[in-house]
Protein backbone atom coordinates (compact mmCIF):
# COMPACT_ATOMS: atom_id res chain seq x y z
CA UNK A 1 128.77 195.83 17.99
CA UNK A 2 128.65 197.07 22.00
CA UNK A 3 130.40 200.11 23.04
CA UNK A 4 133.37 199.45 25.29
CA UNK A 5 132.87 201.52 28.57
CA UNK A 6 135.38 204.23 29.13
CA UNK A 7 138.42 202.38 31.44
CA UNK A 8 139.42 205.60 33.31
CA UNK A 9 136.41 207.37 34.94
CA UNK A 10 136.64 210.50 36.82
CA UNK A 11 133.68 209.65 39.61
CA UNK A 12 131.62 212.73 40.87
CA UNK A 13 130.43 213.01 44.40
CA UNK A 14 126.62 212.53 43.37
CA UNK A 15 127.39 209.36 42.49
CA UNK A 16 129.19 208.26 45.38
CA UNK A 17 126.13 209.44 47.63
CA UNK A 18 123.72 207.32 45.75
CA UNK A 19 125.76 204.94 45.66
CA UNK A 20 125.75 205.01 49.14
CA UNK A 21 122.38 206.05 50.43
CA UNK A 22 119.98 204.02 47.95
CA UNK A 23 118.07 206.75 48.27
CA UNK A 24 117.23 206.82 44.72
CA UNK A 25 117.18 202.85 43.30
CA UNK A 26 117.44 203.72 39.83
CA UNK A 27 120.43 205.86 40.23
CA UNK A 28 121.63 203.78 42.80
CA UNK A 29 121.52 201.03 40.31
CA UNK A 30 123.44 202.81 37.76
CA UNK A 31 126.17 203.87 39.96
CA UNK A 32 126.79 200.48 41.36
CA UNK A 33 126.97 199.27 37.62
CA UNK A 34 130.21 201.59 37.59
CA UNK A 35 131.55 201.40 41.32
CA UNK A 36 131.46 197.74 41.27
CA UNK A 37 133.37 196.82 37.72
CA UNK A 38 136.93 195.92 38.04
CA UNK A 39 137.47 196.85 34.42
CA UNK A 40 137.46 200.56 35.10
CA UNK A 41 139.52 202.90 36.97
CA UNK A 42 137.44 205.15 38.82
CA UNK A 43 139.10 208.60 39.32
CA UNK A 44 138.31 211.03 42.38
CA UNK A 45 139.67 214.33 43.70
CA UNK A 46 139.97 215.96 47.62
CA UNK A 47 136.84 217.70 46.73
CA UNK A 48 134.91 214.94 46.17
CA UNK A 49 136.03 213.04 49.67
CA UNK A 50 135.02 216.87 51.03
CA UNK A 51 131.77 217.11 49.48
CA UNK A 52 131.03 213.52 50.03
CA UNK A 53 131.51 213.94 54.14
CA UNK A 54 129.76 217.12 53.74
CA UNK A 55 126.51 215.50 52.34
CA UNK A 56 126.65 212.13 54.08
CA UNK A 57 126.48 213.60 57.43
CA UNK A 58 124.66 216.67 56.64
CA UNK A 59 121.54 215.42 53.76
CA UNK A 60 121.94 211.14 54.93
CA UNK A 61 122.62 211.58 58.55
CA UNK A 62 125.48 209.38 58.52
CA UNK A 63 127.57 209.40 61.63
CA UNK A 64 131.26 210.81 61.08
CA UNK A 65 132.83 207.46 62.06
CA UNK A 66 130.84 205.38 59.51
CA UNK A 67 130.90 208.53 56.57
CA UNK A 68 134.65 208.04 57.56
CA UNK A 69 135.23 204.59 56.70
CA UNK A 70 132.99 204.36 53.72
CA UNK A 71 135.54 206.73 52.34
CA UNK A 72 138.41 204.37 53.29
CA UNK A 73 136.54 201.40 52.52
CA UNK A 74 136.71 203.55 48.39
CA UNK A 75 140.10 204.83 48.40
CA UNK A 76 141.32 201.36 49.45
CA UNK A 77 139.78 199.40 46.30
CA UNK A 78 142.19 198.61 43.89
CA UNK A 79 140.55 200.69 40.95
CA UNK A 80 140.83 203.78 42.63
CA UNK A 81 142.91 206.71 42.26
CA UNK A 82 143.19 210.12 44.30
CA UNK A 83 144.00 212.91 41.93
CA UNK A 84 145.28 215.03 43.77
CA UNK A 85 146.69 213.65 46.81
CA UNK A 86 148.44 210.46 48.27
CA UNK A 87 146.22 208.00 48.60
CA UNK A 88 148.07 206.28 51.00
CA UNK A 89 148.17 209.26 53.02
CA UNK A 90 144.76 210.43 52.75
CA UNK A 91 143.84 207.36 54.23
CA UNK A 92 146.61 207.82 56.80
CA UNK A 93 144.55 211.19 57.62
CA UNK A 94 140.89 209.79 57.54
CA UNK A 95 141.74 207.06 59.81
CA UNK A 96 143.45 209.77 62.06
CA UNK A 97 140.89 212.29 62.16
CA UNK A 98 138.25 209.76 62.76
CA UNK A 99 140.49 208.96 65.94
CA UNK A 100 140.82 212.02 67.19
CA UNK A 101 137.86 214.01 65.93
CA UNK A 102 135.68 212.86 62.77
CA UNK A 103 134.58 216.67 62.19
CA UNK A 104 138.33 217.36 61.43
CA UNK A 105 138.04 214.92 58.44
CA UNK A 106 138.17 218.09 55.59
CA UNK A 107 141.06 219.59 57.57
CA UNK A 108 142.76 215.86 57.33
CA UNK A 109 142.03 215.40 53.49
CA UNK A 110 143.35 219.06 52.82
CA UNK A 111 146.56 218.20 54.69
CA UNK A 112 146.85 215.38 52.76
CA UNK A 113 147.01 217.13 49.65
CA UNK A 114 148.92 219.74 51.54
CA UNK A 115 151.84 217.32 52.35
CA UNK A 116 151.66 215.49 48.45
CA UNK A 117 152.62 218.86 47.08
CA UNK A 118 155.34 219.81 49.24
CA UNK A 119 154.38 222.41 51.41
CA UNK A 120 155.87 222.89 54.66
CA UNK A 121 153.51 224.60 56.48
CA UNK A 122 149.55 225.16 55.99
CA UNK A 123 148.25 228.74 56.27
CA UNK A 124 144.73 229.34 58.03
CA UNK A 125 142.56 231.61 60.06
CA UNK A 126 141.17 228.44 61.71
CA UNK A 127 141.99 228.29 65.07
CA UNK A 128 140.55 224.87 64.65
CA UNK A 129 142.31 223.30 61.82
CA UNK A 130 144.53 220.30 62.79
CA UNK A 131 146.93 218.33 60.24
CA UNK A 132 148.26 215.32 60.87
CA UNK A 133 151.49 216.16 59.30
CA UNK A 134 151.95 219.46 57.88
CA UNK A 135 152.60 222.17 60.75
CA UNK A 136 149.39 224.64 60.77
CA UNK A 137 150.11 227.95 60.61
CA UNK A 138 147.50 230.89 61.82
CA UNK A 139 148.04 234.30 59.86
């Protein structure tokens, strides 16, 4: 008798990236085996959008723009879920940033999960740091 694959899958950045890059066709394989079944819910978190931008544009050379909207292109699939954010709204924040600045897309995805757990302002030493939605606040 086969093993039934888990249904809810928490999906780590590694396998988003080779997913992504091909850079390594056996693993590559494997995580298109997972990404690519309808039968599972894959599960990710804010750090996983942040590390995947983070190594797409710094280890693949992916231009912000196109890192950007591989990550919508994800969150956007039926069989995903944010953990720990709006998904709707973190969307709402990549597609912003990558209008007004791609390298804000961390500072978007934070304010995302800023805004789904109520806060009313976001507290920073980054001069830097824009929000779409929840008022920045330099200490």
């Amino acid at each position: 008798m086969a093993r039934q694959p888990p249904r809810i899958v928490f999906c780590d950045t590694s396998v988003l990236i080779r997913y992504w890059s091909a850079d390594d066709p056996p693993r590559a394989i494997a995580a298109a085996d997972l990404l690519e079944r309808d039968d599972v819910e894959l599960v990710i978190s804010t750090g996983v959008i942040i590390e995947a931008i983070h190594a797409l544009r710094t280890e693949h050379d992916v231009p912000n723009p196109e890192a950007g909207n591989l990550l919508i292109d994800f969150l956007t699939r039926d069989n995903v879920r944010l953990l720990d954010a709006d998904q709707a709204l973190t969307v709402e924040a990549l597609r912003w940033s990558m209008d007004s600045s791609a390298r804000r897309i961390p500072d978007a995805i934070l304010a995302a999960a800023a805004e789904h757990a109520g806060c009313e302002a976001i507290a920073t030493f980054d001069q830097k740091f824009a929000s779409p939605t929840v008022p920045v606040r330099l200490l």
